[in-house]
C-alpha atoms as a PDB file:
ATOM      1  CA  UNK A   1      -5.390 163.955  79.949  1.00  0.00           C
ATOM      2  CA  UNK A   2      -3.493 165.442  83.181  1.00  0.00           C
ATOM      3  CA  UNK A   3      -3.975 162.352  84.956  1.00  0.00           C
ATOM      4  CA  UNK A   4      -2.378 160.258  81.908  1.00  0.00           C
ATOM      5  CA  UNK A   5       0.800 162.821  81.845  1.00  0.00           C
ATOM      6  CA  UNK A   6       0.813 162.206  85.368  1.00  0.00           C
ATOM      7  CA  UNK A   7       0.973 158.535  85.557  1.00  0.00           C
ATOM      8  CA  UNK A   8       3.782 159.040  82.500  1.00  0.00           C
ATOM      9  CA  UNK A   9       6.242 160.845  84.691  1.00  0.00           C
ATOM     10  CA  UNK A  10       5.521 158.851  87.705  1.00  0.00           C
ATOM     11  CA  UNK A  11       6.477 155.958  85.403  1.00  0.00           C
ATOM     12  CA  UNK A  12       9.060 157.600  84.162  1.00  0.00           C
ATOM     13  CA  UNK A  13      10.440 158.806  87.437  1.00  0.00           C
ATOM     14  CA  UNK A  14       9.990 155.134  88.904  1.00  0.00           C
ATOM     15  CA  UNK A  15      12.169 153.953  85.243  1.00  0.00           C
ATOM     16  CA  UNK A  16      14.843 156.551  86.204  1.00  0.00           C
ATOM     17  CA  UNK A  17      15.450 155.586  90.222  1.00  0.00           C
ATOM     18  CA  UNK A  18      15.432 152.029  89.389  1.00  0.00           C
ATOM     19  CA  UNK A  19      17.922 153.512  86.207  1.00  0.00           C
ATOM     20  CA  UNK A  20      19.851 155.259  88.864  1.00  0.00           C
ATOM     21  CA  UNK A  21      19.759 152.359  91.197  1.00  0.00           C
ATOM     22  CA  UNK A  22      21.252 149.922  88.550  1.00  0.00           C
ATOM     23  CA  UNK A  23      23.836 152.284  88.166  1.00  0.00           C
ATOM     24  CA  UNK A  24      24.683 152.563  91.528  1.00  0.00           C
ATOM     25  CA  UNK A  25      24.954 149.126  91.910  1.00  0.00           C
ATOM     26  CA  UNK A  26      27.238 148.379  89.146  1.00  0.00           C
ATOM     27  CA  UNK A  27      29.287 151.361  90.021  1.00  0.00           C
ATOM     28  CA  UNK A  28      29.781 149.897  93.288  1.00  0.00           C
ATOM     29  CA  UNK A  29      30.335 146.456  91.584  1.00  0.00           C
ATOM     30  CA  UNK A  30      32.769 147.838  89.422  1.00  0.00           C
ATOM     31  CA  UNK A  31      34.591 149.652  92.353  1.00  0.00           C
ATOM     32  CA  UNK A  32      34.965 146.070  94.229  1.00  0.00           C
ATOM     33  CA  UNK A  33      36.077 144.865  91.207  1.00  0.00           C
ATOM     34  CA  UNK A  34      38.668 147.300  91.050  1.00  0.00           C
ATOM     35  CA  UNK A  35      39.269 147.189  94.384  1.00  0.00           C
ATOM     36  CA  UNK A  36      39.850 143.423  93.645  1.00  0.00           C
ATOM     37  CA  UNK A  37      41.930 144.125  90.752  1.00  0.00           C
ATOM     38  CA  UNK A  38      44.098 146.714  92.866  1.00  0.00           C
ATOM     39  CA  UNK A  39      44.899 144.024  95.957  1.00  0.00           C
ATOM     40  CA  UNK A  40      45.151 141.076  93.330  1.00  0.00           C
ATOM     41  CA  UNK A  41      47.874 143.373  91.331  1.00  0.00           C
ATOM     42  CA  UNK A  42      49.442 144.195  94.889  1.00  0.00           C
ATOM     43  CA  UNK A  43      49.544 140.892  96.348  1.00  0.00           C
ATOM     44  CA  UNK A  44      51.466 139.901  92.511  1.00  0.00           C
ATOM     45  CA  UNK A  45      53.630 142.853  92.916  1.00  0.00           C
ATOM     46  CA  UNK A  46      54.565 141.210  96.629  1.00  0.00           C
ATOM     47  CA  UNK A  47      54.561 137.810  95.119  1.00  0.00           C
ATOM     48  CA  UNK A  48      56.481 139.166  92.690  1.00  0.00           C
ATOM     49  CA  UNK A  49      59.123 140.965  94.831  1.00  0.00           C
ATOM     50  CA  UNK A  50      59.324 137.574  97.312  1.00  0.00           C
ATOM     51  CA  UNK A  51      60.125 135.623  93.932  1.00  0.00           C
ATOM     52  CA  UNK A  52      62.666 138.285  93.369  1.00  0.00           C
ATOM     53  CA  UNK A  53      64.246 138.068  96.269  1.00  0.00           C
ATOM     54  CA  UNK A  54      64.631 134.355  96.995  1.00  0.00           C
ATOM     55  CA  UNK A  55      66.357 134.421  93.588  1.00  0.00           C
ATOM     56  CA  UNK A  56      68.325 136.767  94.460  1.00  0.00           C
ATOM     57  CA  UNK A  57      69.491 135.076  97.301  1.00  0.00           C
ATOM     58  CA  UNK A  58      69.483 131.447  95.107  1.00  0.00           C
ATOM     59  CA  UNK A  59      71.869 133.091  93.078  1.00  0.00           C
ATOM     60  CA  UNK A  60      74.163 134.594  96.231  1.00  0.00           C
ATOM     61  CA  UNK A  61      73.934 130.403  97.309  1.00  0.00           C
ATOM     62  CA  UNK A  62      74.593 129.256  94.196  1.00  0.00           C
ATOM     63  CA  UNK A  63      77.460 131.834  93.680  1.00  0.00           C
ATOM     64  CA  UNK A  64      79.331 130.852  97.079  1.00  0.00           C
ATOM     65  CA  UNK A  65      78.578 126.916  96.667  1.00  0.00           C
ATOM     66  CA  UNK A  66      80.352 127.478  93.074  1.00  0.00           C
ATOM     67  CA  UNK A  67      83.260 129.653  95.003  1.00  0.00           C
ATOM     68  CA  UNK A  68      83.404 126.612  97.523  1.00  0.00           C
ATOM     69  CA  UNK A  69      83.250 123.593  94.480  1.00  0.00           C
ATOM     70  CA  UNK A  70      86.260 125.775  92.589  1.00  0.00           C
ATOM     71  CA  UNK A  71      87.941 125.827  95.921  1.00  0.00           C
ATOM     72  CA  UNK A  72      87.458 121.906  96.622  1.00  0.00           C
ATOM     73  CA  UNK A  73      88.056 121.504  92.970  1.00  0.00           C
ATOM     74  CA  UNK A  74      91.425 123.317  93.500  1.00  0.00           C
ATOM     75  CA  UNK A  75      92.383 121.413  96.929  1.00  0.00           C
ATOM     76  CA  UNK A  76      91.387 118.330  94.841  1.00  0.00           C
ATOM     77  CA  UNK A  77      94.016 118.778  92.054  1.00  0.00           C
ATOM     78  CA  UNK A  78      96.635 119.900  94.345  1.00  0.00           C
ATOM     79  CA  UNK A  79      96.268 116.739  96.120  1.00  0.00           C
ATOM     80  CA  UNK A  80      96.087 114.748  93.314  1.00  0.00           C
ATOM     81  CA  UNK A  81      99.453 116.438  92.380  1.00  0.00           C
ATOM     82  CA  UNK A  82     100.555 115.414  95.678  1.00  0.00           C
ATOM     83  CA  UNK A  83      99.837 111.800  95.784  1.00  0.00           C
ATOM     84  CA  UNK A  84     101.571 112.001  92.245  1.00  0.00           C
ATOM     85  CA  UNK A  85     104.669 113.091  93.428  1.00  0.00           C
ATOM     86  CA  UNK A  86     104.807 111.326  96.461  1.00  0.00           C
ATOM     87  CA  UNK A  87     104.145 107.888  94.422  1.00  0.00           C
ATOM     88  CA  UNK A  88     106.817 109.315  92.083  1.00  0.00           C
ATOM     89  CA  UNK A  89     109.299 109.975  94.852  1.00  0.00           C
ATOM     90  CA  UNK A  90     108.492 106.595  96.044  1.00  0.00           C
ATOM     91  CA  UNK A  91     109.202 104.904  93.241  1.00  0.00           C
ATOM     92  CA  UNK A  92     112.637 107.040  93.353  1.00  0.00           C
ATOM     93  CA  UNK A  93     113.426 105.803  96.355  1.00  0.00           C
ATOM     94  CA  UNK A  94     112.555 102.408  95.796  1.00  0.00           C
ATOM     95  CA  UNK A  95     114.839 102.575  92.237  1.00  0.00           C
ATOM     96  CA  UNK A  96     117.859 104.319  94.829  1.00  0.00           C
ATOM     97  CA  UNK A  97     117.004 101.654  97.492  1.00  0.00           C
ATOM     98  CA  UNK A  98     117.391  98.715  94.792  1.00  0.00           C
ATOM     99  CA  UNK A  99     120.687 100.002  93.522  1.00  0.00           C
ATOM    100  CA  UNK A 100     121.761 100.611  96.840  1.00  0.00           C
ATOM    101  CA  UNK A 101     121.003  96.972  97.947  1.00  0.00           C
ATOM    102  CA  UNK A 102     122.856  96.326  94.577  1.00  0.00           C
ATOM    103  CA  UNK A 103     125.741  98.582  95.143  1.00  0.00           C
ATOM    104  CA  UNK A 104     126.153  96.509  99.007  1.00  0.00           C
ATOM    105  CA  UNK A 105     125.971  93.319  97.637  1.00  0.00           C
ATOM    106  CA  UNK A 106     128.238  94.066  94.990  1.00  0.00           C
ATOM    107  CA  UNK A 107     130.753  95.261  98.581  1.00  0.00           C
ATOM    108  CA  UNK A 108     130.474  92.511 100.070  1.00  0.00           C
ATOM    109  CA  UNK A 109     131.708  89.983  97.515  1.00  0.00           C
ATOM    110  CA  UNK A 110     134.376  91.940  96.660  1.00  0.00           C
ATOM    111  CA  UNK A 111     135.140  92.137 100.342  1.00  0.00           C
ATOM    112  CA  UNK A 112     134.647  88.420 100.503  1.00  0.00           C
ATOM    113  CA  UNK A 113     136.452  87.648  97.515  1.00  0.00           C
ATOM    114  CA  UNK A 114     139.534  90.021  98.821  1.00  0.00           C
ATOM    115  CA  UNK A 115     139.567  88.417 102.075  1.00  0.00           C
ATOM    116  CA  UNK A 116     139.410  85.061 100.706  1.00  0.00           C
ATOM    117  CA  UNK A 117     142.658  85.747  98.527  1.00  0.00           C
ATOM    118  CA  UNK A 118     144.617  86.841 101.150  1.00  0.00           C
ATOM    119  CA  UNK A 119     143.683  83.664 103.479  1.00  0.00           C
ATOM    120  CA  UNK A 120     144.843  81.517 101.043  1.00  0.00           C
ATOM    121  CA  UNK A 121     147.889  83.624  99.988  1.00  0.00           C
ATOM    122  CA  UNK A 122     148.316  83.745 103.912  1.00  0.00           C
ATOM    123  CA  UNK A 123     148.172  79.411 103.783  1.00  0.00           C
ATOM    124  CA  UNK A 124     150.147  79.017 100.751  1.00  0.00           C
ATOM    125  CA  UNK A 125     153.100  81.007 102.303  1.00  0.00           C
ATOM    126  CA  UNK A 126     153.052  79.282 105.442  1.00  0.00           C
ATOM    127  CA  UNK A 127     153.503  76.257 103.348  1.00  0.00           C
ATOM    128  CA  UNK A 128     155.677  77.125 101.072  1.00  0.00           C
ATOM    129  CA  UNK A 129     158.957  75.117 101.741  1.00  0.00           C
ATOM    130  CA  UNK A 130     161.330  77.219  99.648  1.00  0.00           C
ATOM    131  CA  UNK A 131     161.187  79.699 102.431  1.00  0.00           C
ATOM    132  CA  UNK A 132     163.234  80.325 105.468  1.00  0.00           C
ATOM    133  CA  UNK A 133     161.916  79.902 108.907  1.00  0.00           C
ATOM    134  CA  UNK A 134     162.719  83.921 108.767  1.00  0.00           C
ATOM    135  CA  UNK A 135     161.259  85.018 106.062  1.00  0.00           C
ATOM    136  CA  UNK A 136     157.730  82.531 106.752  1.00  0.00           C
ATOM    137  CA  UNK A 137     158.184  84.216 110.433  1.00  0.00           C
ATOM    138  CA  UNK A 138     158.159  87.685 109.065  1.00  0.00           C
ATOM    139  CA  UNK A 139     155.034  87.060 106.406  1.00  0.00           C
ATOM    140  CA  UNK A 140     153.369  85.490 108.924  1.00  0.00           C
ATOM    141  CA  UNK A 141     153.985  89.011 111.273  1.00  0.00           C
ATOM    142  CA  UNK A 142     153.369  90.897 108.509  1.00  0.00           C
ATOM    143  CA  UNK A 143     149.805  89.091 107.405  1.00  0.00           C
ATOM    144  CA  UNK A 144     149.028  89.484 111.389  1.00  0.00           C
ATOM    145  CA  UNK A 145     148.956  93.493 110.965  1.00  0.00           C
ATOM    146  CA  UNK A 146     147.300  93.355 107.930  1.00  0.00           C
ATOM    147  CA  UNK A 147     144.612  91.083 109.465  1.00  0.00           C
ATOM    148  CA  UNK A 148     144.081  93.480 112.817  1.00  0.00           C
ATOM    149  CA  UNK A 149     144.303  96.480 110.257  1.00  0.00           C
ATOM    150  CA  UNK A 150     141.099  94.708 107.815  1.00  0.00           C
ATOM    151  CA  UNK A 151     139.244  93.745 111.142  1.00  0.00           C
ATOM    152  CA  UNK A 152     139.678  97.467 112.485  1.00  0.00           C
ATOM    153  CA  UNK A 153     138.788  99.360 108.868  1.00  0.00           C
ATOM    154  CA  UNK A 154     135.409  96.928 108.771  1.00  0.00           C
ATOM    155  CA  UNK A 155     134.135  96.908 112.136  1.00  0.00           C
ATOM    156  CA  UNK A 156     132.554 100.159 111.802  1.00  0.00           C
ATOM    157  CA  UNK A 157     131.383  99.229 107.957  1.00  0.00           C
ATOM    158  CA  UNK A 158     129.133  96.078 110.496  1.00  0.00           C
ATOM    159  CA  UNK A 159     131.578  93.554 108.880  1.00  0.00           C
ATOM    160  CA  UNK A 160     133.531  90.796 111.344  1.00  0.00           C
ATOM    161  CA  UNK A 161     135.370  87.681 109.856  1.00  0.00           C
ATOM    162  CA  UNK A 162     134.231  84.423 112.185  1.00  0.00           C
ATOM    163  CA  UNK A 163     136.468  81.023 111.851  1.00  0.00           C
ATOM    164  CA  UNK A 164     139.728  80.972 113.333  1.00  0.00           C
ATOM    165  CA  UNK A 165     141.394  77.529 114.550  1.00  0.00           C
ATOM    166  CA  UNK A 166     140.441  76.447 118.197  1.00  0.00           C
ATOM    167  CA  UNK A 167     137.389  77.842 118.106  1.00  0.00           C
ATOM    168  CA  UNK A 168     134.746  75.835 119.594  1.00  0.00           C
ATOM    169  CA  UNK A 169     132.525  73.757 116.680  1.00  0.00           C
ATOM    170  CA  UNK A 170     129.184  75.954 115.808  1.00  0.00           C
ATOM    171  CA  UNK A 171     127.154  75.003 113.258  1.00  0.00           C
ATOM    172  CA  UNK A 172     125.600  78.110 113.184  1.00  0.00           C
ATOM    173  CA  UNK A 173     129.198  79.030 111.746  1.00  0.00           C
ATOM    174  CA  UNK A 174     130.753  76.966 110.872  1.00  0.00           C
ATOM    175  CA  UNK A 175     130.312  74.239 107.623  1.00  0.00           C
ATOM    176  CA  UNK A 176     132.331  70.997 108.648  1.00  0.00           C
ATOM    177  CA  UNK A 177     134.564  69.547 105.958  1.00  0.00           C
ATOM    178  CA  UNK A 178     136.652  67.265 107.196  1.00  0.00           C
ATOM    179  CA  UNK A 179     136.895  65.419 110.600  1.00  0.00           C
ATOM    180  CA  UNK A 180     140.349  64.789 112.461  1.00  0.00           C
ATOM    181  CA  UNK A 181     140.432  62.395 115.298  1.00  0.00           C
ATOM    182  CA  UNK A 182     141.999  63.129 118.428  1.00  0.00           C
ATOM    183  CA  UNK A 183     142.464  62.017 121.584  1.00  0.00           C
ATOM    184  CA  UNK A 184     142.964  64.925 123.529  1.00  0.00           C
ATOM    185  CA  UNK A 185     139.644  65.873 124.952  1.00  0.00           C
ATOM    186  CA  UNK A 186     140.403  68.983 125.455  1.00  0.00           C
ATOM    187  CA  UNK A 187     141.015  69.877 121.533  1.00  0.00           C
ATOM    188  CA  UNK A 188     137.467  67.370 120.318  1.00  0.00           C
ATOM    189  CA  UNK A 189     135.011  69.413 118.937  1.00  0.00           C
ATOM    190  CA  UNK A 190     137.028  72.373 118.093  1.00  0.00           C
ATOM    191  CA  UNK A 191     138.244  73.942 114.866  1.00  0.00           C
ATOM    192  CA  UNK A 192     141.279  72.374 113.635  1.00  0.00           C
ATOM    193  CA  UNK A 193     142.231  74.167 110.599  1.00  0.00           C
ATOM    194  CA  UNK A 194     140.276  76.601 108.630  1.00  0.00           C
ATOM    195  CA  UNK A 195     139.653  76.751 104.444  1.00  0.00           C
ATOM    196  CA  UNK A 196     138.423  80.056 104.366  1.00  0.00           C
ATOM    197  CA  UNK A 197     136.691  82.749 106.579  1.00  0.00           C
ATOM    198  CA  UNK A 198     132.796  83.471 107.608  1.00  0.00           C
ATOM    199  CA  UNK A 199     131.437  86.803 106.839  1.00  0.00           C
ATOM    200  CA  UNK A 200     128.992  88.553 109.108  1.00  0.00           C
ATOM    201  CA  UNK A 201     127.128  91.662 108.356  1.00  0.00           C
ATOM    202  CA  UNK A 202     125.521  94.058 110.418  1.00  0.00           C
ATOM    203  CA  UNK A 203     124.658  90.963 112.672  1.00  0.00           C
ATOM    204  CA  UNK A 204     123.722  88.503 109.957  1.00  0.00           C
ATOM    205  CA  UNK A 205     125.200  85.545 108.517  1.00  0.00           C
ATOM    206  CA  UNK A 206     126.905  86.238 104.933  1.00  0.00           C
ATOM    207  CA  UNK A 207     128.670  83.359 104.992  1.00  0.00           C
ATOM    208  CA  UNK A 208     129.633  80.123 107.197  1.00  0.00           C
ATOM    209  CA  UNK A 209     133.512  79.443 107.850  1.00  0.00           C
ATOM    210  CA  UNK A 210     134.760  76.394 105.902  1.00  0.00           C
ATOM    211  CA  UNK A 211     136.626  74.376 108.421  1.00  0.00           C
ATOM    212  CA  UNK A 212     137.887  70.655 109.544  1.00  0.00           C
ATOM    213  CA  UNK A 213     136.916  69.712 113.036  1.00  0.00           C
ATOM    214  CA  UNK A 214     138.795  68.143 115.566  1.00  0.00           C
ATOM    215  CA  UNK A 215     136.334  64.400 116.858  1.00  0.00           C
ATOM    216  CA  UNK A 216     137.747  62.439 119.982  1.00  0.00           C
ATOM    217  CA  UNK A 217     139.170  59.369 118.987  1.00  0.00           C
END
């Protein structure tokens, strides 16, 4: 009987170290695997504040790149409005430059057509035979001042009158409408009477001097 009580508590003593060893074991298991739990929820909490941070600083980027597209944006527009009004003030200039160009040409036929009057008012009084050798003497004086006076009020407007008798034949100048044979060398080839005026301006030809040209005989 004492040695069957015996062998029950060395059984049960055996039951309970093995009982306490289990527990041990899975104490220190579950210790590890809080221990794992702890550096796992540590390294997320790390993870977490890395994450936190690079968005942070994605959101300072994003901010400034939006400050510089706004600013772009702006410089953008402004020179859109620029090339706007510089194409608008071209076109202004263009419209002023084409009534301008109107505006001259309109000047110079008037000044053509004015100068072209008095030429012939200038011929028909030289040949007008109801007046006295006087009076065609003083017209003639008188349309010799207002000839230096016209050349003197357009020479600094780039205007100059080409075509006056004895000039030398240019046909650069001059159109040829009528030959006159001579035979005096000296006077071939040479303006002998003049229907109306050239025009120059500002160096270019406005219009050739209508004249009859003297040809050696």
């Amino acid at each position: 009987m004492w040695f069957q009580n015996n062998k029950a508590s060395e059984e049960t003593n055996r039951l309970l170290k093995l009982l306490s060893e289990r527990t041990e074991k899975f104490q220190k298991q579950a210790d590890s695997f809080s221990q794992q739990q702890t550096d796992s929820i540590g390294m997320l909490h790390q993870t977490l504040e890395q994450v936190s941070h690079q968005m942070d600083s994605l959101e300072q980027r994003y901010a400034e790149s939006e400050k510089v597209i706004r600013r772009q944006s702006d410089s953008f527009e402004d020179l859109l409005d620029e090339i706007q009004n510089q194409n608008e003030e071209h076109s202004r200039q263009n419209l002023r430059q084409k009534e301008a160009a109107q505006k001259e040409q309109a000047f110079l036929a008037l000044i053509n057509c004015i100068r072209d009057q008095m030429f012939l008012l200038e011929q028909k009084m030289a040949e007008d035979d109801s007046l006295s050798e006087e009076k065609k003497a003083a017209w003639r004086q008188q349309f010799l001042i207002m000839n230096q006076e016209a050349a003197r009020l357009m020479a600094p407007c780039g205007l100059m009158e080409t075509g006056s008798q004895g000039d030398p034949i240019d046909y650069d100048l001059h159109n040829i409408l009528n030959a006159i044979e001579t035979q005096d060398e000296a006077m071939a080839n040479t303006v002998a009477s003049v229907y109306s005026r050239g025009l120059f301006y500002n160096g270019q030809m406005i219009k050739k001097a209508d004249v009859a040209a003297y040809k050696k005989l």
